[in-house]
C-alpha atoms as a PDB file:
ATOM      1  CA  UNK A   1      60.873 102.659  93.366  1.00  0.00           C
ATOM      2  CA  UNK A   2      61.235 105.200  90.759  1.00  0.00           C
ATOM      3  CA  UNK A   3      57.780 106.820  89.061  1.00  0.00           C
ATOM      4  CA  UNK A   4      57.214 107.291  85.902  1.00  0.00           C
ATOM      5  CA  UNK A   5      56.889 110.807  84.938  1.00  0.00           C
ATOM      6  CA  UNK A   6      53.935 112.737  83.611  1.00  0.00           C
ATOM      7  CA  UNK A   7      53.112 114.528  80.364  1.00  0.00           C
ATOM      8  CA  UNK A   8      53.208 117.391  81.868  1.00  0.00           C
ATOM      9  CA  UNK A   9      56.818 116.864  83.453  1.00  0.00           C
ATOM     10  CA  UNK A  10      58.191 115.371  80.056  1.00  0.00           C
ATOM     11  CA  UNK A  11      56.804 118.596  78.273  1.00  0.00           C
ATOM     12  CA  UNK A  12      58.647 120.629  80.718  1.00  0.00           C
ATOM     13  CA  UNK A  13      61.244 118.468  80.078  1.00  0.00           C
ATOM     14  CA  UNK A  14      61.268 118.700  76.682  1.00  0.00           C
ATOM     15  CA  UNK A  15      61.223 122.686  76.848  1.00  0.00           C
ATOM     16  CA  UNK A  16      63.985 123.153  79.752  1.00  0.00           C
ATOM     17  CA  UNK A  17      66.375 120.964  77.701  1.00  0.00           C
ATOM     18  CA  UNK A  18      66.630 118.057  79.615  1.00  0.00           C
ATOM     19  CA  UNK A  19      69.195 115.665  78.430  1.00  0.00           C
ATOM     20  CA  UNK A  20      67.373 112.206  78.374  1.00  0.00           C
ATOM     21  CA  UNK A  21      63.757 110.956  79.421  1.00  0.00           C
ATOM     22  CA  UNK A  22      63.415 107.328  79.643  1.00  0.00           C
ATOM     23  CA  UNK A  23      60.521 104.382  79.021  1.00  0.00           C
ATOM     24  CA  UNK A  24      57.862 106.429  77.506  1.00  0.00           C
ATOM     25  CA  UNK A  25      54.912 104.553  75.940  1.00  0.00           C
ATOM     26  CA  UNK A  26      53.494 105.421  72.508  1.00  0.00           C
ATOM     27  CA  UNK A  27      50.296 107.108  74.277  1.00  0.00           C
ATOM     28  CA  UNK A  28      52.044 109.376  76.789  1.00  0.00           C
ATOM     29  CA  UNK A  29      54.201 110.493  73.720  1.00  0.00           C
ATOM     30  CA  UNK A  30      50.894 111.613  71.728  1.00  0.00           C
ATOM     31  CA  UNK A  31      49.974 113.510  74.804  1.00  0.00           C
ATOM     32  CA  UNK A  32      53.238 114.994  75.511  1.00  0.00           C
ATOM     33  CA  UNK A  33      52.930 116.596  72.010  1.00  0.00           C
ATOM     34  CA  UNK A  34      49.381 118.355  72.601  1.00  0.00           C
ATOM     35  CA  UNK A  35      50.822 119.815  75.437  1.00  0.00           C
ATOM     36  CA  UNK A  36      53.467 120.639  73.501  1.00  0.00           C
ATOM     37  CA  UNK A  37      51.396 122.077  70.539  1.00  0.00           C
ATOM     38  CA  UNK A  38      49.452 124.016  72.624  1.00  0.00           C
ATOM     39  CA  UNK A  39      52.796 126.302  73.593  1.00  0.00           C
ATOM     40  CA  UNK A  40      55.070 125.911  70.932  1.00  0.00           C
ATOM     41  CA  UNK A  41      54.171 127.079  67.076  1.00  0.00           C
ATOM     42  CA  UNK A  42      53.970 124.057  64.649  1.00  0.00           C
ATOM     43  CA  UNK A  43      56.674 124.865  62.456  1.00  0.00           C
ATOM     44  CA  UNK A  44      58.927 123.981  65.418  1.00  0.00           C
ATOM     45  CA  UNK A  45      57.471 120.833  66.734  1.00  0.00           C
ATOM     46  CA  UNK A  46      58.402 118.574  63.844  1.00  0.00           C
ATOM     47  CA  UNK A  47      59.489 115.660  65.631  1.00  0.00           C
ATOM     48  CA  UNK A  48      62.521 113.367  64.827  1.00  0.00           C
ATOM     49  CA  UNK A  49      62.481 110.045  65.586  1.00  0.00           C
ATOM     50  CA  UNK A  50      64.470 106.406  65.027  1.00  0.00           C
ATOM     51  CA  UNK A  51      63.312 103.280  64.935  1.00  0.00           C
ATOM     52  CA  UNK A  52      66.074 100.803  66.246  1.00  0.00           C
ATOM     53  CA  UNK A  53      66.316  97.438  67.704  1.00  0.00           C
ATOM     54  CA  UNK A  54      66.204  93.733  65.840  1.00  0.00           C
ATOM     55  CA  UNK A  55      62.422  93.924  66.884  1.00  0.00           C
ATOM     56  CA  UNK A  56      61.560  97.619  66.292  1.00  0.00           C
ATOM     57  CA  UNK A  57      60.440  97.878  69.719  1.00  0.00           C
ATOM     58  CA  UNK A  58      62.253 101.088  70.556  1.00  0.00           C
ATOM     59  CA  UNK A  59      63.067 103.850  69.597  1.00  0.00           C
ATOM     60  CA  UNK A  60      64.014 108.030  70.029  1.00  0.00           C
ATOM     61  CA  UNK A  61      62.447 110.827  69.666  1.00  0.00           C
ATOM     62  CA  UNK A  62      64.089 114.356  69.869  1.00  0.00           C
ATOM     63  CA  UNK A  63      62.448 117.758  68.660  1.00  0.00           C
ATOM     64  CA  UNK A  64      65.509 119.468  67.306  1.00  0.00           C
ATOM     65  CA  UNK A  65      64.024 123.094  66.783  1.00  0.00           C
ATOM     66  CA  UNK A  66      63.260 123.141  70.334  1.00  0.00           C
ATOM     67  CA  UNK A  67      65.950 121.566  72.669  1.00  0.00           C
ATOM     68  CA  UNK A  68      68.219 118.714  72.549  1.00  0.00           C
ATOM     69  CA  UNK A  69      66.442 116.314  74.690  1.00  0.00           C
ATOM     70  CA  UNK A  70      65.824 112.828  73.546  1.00  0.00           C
ATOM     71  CA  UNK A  71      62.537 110.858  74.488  1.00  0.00           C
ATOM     72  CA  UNK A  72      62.394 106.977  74.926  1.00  0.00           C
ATOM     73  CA  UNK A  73      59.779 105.329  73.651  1.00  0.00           C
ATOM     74  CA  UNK A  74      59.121 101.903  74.450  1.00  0.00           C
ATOM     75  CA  UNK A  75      56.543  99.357  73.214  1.00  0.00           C
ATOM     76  CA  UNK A  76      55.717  95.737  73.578  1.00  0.00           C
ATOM     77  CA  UNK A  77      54.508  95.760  69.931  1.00  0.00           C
ATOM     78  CA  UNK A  78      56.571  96.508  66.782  1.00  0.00           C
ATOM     79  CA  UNK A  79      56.516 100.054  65.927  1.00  0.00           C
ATOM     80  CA  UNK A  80      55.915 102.031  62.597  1.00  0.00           C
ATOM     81  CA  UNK A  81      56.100 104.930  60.659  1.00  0.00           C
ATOM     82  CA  UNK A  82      52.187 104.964  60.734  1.00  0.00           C
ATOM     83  CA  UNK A  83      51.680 105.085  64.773  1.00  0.00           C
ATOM     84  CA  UNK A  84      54.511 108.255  64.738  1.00  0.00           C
ATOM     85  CA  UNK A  85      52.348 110.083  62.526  1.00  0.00           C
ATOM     86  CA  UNK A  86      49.462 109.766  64.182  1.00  0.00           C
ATOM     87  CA  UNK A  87      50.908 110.663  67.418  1.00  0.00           C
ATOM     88  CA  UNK A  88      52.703 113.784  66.263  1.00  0.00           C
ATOM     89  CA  UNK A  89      52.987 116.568  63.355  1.00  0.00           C
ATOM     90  CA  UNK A  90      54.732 115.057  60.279  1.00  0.00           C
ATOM     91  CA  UNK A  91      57.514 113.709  61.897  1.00  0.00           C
ATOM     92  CA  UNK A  92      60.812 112.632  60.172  1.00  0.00           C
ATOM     93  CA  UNK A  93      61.018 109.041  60.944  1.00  0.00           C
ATOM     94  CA  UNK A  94      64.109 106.793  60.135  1.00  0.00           C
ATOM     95  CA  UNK A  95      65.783 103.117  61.416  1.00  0.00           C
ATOM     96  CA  UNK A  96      63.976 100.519  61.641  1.00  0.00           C
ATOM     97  CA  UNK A  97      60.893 101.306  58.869  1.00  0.00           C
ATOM     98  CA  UNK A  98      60.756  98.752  56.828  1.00  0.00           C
ATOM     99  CA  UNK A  99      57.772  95.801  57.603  1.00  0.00           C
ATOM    100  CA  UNK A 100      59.003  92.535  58.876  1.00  0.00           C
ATOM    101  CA  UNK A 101      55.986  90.194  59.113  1.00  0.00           C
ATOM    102  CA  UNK A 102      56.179  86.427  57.842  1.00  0.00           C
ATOM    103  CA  UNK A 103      53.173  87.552  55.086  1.00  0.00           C
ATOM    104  CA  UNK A 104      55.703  90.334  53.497  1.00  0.00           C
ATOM    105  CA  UNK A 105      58.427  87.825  53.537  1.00  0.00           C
ATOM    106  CA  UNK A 106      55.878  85.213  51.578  1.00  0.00           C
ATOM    107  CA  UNK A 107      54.887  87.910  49.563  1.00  0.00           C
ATOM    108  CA  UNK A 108      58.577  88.927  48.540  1.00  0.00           C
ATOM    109  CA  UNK A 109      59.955  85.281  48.331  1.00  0.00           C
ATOM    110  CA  UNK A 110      57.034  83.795  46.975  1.00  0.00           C
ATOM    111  CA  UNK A 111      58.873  82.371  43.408  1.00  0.00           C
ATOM    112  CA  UNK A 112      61.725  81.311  45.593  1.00  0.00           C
ATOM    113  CA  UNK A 113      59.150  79.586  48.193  1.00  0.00           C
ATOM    114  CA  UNK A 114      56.925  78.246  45.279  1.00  0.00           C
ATOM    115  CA  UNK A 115      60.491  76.011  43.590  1.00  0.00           C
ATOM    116  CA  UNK A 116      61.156  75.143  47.184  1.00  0.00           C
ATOM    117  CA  UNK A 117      57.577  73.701  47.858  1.00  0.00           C
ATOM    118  CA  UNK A 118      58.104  71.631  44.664  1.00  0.00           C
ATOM    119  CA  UNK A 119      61.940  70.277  45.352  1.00  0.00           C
ATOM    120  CA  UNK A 120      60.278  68.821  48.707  1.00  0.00           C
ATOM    121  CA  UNK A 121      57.130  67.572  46.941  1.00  0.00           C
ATOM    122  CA  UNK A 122      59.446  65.567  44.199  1.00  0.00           C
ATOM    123  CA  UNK A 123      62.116  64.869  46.638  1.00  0.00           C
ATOM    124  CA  UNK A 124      59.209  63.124  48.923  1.00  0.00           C
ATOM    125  CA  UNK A 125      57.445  61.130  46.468  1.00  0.00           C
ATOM    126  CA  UNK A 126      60.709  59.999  45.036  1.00  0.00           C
ATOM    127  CA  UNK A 127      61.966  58.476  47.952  1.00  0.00           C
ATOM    128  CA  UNK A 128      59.247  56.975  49.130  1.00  0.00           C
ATOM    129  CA  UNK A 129      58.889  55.338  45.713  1.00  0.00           C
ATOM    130  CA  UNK A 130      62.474  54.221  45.777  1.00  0.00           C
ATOM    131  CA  UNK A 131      61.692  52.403  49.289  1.00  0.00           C
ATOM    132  CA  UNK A 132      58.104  50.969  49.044  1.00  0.00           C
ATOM    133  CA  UNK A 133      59.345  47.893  48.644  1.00  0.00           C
ATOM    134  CA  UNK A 134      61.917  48.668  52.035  1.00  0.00           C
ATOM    135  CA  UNK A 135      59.567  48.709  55.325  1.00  0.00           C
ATOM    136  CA  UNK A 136      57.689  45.348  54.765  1.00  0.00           C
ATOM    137  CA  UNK A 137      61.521  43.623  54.851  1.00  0.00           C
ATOM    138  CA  UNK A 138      63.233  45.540  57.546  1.00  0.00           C
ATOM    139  CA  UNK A 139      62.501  43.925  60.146  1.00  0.00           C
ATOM    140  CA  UNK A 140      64.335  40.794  58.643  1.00  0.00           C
ATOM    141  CA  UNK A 141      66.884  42.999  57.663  1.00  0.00           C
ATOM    142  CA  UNK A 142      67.629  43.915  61.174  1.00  0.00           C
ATOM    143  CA  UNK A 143      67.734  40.577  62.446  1.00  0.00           C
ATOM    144  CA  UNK A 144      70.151  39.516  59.437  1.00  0.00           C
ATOM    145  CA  UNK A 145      71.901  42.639  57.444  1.00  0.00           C
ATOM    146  CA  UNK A 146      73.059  40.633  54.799  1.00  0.00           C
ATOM    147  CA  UNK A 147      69.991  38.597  53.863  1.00  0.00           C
ATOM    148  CA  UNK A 148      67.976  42.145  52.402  1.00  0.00           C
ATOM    149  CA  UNK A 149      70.240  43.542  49.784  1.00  0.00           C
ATOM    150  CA  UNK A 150      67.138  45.903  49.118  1.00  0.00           C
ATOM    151  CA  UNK A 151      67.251  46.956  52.760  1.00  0.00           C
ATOM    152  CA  UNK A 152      70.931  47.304  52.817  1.00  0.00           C
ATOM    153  CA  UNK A 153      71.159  49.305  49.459  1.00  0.00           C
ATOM    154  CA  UNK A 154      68.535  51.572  50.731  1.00  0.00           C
ATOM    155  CA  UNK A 155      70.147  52.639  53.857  1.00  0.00           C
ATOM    156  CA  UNK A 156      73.618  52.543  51.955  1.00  0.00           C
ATOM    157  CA  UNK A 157      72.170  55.617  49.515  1.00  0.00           C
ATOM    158  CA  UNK A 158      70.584  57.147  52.643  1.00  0.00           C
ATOM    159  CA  UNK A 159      73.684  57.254  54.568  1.00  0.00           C
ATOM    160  CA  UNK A 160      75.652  58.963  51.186  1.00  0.00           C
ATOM    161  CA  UNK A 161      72.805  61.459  50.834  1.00  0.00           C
ATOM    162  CA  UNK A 162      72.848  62.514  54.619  1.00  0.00           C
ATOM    163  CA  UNK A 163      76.681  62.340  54.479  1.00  0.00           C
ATOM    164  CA  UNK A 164      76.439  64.437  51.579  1.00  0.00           C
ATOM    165  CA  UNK A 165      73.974  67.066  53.091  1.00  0.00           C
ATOM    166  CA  UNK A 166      75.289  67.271  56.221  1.00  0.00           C
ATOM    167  CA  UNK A 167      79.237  68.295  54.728  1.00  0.00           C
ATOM    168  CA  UNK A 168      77.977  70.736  52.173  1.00  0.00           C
ATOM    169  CA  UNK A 169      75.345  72.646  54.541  1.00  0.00           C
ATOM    170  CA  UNK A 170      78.475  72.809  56.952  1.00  0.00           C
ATOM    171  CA  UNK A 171      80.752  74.454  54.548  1.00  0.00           C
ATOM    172  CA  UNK A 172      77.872  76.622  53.291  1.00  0.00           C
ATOM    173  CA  UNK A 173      77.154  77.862  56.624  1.00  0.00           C
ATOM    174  CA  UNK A 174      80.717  78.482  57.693  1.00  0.00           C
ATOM    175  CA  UNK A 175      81.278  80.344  54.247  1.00  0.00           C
ATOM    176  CA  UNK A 176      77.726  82.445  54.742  1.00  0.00           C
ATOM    177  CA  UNK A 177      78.609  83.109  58.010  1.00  0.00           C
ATOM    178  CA  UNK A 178      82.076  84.815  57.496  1.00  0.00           C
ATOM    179  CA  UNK A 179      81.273  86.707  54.616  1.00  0.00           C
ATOM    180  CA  UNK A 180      78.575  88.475  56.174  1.00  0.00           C
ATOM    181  CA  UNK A 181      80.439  89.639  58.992  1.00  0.00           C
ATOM    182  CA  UNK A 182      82.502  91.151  56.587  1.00  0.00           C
ATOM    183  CA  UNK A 183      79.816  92.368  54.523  1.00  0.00           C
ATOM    184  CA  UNK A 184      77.788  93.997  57.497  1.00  0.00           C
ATOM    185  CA  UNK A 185      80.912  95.565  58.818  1.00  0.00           C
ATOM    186  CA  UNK A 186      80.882  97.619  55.504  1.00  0.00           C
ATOM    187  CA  UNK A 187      77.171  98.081  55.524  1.00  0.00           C
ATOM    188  CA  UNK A 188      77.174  99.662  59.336  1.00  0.00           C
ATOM    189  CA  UNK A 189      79.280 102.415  58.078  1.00  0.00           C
ATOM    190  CA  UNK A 190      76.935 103.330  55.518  1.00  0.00           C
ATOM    191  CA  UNK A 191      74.062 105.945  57.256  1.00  0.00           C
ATOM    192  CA  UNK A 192      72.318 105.971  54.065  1.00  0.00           C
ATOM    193  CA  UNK A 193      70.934 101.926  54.487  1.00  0.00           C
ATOM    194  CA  UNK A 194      70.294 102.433  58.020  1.00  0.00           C
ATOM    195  CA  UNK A 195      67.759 105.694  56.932  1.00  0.00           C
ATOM    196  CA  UNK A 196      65.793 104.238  54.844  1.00  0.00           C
ATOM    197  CA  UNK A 197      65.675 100.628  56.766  1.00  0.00           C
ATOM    198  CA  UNK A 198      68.138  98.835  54.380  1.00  0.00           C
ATOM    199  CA  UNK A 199      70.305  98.195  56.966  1.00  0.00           C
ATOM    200  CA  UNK A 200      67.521  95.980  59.639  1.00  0.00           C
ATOM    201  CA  UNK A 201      66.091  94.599  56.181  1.00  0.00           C
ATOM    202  CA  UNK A 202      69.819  93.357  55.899  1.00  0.00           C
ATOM    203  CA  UNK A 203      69.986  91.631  58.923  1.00  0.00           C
ATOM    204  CA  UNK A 204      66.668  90.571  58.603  1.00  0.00           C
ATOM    205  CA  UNK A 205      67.762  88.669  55.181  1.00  0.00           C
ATOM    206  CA  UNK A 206      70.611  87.256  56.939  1.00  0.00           C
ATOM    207  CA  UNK A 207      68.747  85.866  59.896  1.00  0.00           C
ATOM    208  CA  UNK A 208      66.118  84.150  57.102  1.00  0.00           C
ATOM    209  CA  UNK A 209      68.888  82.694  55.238  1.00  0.00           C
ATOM    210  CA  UNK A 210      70.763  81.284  58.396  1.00  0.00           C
ATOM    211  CA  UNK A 211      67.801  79.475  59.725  1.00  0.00           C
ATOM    212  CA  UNK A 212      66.914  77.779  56.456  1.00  0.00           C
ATOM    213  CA  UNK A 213      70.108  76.683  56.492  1.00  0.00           C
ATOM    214  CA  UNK A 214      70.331  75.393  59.660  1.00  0.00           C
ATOM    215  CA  UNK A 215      66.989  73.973  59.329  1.00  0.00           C
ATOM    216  CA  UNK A 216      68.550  71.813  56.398  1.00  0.00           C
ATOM    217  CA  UNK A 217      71.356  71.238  58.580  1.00  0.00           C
ATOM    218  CA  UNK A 218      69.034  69.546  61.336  1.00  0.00           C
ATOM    219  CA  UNK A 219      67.471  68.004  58.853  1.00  0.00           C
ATOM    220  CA  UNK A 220      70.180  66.352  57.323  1.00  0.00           C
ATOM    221  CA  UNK A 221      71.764  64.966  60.579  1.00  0.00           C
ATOM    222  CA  UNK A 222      68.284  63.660  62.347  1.00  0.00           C
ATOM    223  CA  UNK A 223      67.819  62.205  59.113  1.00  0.00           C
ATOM    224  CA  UNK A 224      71.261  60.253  59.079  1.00  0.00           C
ATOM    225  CA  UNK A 225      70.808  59.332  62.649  1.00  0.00           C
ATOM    226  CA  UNK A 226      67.644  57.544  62.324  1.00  0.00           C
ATOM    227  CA  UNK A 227      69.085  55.712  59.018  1.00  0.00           C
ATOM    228  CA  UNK A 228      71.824  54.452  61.997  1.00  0.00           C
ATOM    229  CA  UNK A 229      69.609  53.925  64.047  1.00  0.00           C
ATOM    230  CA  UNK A 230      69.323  49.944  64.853  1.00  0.00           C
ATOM    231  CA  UNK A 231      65.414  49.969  65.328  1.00  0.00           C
ATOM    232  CA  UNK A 232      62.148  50.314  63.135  1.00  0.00           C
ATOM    233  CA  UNK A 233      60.928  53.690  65.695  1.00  0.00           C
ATOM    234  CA  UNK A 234      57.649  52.955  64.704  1.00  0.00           C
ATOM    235  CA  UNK A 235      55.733  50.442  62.209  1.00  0.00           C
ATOM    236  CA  UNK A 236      52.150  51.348  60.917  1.00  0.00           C
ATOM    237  CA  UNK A 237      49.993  49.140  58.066  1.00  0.00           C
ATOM    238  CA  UNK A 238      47.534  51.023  56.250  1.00  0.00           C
ATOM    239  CA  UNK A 239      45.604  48.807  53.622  1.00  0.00           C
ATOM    240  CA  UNK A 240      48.514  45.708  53.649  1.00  0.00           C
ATOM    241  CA  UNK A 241      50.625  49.108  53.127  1.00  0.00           C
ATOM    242  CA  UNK A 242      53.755  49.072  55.739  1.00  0.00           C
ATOM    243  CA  UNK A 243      55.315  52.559  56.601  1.00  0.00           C
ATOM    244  CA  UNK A 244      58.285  53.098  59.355  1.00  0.00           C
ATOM    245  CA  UNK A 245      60.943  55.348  59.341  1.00  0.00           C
ATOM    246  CA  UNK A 246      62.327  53.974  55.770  1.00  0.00           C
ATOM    247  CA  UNK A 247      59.858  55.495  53.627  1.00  0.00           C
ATOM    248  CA  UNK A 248      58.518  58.126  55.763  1.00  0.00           C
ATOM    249  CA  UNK A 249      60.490  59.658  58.466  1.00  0.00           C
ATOM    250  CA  UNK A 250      64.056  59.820  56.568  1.00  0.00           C
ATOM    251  CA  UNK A 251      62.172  60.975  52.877  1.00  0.00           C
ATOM    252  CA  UNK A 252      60.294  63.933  55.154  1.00  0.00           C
ATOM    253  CA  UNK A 253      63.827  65.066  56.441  1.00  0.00           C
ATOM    254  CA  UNK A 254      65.979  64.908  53.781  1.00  0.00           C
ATOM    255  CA  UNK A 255      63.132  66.622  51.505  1.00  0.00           C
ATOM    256  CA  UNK A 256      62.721  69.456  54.029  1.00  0.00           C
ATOM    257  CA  UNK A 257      66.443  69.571  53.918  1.00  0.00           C
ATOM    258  CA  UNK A 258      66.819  69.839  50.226  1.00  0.00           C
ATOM    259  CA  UNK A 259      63.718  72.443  50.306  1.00  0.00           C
ATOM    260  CA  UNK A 260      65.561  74.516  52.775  1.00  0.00           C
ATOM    261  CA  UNK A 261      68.912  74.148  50.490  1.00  0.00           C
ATOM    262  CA  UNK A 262      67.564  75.266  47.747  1.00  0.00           C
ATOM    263  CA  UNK A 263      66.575  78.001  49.459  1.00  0.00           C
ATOM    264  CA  UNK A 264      70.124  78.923  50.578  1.00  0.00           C
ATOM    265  CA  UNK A 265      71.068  78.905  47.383  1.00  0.00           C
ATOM    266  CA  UNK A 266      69.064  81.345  45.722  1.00  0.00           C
ATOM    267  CA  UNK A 267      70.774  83.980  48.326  1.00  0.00           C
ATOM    268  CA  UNK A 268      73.755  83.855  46.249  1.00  0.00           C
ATOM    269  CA  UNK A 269      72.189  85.449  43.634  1.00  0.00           C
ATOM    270  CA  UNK A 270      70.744  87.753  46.435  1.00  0.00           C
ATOM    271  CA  UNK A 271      73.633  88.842  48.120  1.00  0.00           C
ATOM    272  CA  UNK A 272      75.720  89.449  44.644  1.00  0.00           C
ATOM    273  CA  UNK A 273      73.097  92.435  44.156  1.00  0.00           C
ATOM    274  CA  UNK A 274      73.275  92.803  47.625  1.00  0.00           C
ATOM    275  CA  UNK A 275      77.108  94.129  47.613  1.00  0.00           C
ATOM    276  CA  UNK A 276      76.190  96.139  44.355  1.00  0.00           C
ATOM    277  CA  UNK A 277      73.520  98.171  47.005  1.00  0.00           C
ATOM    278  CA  UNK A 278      75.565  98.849  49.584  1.00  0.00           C
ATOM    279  CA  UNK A 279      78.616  99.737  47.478  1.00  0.00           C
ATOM    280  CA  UNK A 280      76.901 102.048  45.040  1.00  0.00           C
ATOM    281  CA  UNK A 281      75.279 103.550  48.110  1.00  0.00           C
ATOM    282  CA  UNK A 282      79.157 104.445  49.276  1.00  0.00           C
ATOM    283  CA  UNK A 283      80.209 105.137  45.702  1.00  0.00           C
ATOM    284  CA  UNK A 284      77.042 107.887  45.095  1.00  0.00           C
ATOM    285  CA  UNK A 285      77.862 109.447  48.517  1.00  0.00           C
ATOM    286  CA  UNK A 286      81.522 109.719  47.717  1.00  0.00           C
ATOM    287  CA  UNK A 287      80.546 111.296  44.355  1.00  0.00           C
ATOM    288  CA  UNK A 288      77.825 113.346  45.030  1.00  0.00           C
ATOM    289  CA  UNK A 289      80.182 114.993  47.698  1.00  0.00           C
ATOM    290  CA  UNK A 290      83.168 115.100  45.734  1.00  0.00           C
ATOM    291  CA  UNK A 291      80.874 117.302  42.902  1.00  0.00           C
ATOM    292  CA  UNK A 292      79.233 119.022  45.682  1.00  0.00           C
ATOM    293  CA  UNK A 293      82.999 120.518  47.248  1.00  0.00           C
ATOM    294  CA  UNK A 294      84.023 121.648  43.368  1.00  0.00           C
ATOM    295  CA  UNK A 295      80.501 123.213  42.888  1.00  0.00           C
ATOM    296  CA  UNK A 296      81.123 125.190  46.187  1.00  0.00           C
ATOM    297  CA  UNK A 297      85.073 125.991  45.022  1.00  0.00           C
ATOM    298  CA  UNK A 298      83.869 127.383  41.828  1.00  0.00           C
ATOM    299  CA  UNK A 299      80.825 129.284  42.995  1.00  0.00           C
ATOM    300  CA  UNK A 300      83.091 130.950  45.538  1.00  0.00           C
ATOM    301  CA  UNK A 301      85.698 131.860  43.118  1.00  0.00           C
ATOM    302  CA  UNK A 302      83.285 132.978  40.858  1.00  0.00           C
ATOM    303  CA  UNK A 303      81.934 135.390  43.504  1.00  0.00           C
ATOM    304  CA  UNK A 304      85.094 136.858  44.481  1.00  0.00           C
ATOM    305  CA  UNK A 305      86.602 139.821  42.394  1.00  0.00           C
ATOM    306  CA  UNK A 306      89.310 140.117  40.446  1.00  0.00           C
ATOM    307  CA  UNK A 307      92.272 141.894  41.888  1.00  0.00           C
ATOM    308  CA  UNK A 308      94.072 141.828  39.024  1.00  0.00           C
ATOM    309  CA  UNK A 309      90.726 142.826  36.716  1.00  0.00           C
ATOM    310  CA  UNK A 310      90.445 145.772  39.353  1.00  0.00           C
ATOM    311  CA  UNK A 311      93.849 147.020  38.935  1.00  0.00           C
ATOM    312  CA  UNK A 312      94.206 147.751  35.098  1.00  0.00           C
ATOM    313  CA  UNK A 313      90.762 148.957  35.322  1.00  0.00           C
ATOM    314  CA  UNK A 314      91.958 151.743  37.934  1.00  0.00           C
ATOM    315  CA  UNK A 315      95.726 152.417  36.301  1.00  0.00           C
ATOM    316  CA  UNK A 316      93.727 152.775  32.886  1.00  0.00           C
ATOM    317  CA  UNK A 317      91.663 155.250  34.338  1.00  0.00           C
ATOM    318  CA  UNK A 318      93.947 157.517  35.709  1.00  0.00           C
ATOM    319  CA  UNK A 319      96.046 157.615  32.332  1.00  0.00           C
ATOM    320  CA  UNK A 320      93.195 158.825  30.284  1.00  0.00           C
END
C-alpha cells in the first residue's frame, strides 16, 4: 500500500525536478505552495495549471520557472479558476474554465427553454381536447374496434404522429451525430478553444443537444407503444370526468417529445455560428502568424546593412 506523500516531499519534489507527482488534493496543493513561497521568490512561483476532464475534476499543475515537474490534483468536486487562485499566486489557469451548472445552462437557454415550455403546454391541451370525448368509449372500443370510429380515428392520428416522430428524431440524430464527429475532430486541433474553455463548452453543447433528442426519441416510441397497446393501463373518473392513457399518458409524451424537438432544432442555428467560431479561430491564427513571419523578415532585413550601400560609400571615398 502506497502513501501519499507530504507537502514537504512534493515541495522537494517540485524543486529537485521530479517528473510527475500524483493524486494531490486541492488543500495539500495550497500548502505545498507556502512551503514553496517561503524558499523561492514570487516572481518565479507563478503556477500553471489545466483544467481537464468532462467533469473538471482534474487537473495539472506545473511551475515552469522552477522545474518541469507536473502536480496532480484531484477532487471529488468540480474545480475552478476561483479555488486556483486562492490556493496559489496568480496562477495562469486554462482547460476546463468555463461553468457548467444546470442554472447557467437555464440562464443561457432561457428564450429557447421559454418556446419549448409553451410547444408542450399547447401540444398538451390540444390533445387532450381532441380526445375528451375518447376515454369514456374505449373500453367498448376494445371489445369491438369497429363500433368507435372516434376511438379508432384517435389512435389512427396517434399512431401517424408517433410514426412521424419516431422517423424524423432518428434521422436527426444519425445526421447530429456524424457531423459532430467531424466537427470536433476540427475543433481538437484548435489550442485556442481548448484555452479559453470553448472546447469542454463544445462538448458540453453537444451532450445537451443529444439528450433532448433522445429524450424526444423515448418519448416518441413509449408513446406509440402504449397507443398499441391492447389495454386501458389505467382508468381514473374525476367529477363524471374519465382519463386513461388516451388523453393523458400519450398527450404527456408526445408533448414532451415535441418540447424536446423543438429544442433540437434551434441547435441548427447554433452550430451554423458554431463552425463560424472554430473556423475563424483557425483562420486568425493562420493570419496573425502569416503577418507575424513577414513582420520578422522585414525587421531583419531592415536591420542588416547594405553591402552594396557600403561599397560605393568606401570606393567614393578613396577617389576623392
Amino acid at each position: 500500500m502506497t502513501t501519499k506523500p507530504s507537502t514537504q516531499e512534493i515541495a522537494r519534489a517540485v524543486l529537485e525536478g521530479k517528473s510527475y507527482v500524483n493524486a494531490i488534493e486541492l488543500s495539500t496543493l495550497a500548502e505545498t505552495n507556502k512551503i514553496l513561497a517561503a524558499q523561492i521568490d514570487t516572481t518565479r512561483l507563478k503556477a500553471f495549471v489545466i483544467i481537464f476532464g468532462p467533469e473538471a475534476k482534474s487537473a495539472v499543475v506545473t511551475y515552469p520557472l522552477i522545474s518541469k515537474t507536473r502536480l496532480q490534483i484531484v477532487s471529488n468536486e468540480r474545480l475552478d479558476s476561483d479555488q486556483f487562485d486562492i490556493a496559489l499566486h496568480s496562477p495562469d489557469v486554462i482547460g476546463n474554465i468555463l461553468p457548467s451548472f444546470w442554472k447557467s445552462r437555464v440562464v443561457e437557454e432561457w428564450k429557447t427553454l421559454t418556446f419549448a415550455l409553451v410547444i408542450l403546454v399547447v401540444t398538451l391541451f390540444s390533445l387532450a381536447v381532441f380526445s375528451n370525448d375518447a376515454p369514456a368509449r374505449y373500453a367498448a372500443y376494445l371489445s369491438d374496434p369497429d363500433s368507435e370510429q372516434i376511438v379508432h380515428g384517435v389512435i389512427r392520428f396517434y399512431e401517424v404522429v408517433g410514426q412521424s416522430l419516431l422517423t424524423v428524431m432518428t434521422l436527426f440524430l444519425t445526421v447530429f451525430a456524424l457531423f459532430t464527429i467531424s466537427q470536433n475532430a476540427d475543433m481538437a486541433k484548435d489550442p485556442n478553444l481548448y484555452v479559453h474553455g470553448l472546447f469542454h463548452k463544445f462538448m458540453r453543447d453537444d451532450r445537451y443537444i443529444t439528450l433532448a433528442t433522445a429524450i424526444s426519441l423515448l418519448a416518441s416510441a413509449l408513446g406509440l407503444l402504449l397507443t398499441a397497446a391492447p389495454d386501458e393501463i389505467f382508468r381514473l373518473s374525476i367529477r363524471g370526468h374519465v382519463l386513461n392513457k388516451v388523453n393523458t399518458l400519450i398527450p404527456v409524451l408526445y408533448s414532451i417529445s415535441a418540447a424536446t424537438f423543438f429544442i433540437s432544432l434551434t441547435s441548427l442555428s447554433y452550430y451554423s455560428q458554431r463552425v463560424i467560431k472554430a473556423y475563424e479561430s483557425n483562420l486568425m491564427k493562420s493570419l496573425l502568424d502569416q503577418r507575424e513571419e513577414l513582420a520578422e523578415a522585414y525587421k531583419q532585413q531592415a536591420e542588416q546593412p547594405s553591402e552594396k550601400t557600403g561599397g560605393n560609400g568606401h570606393n567614393g571615398a578613396a577617389t576623392n
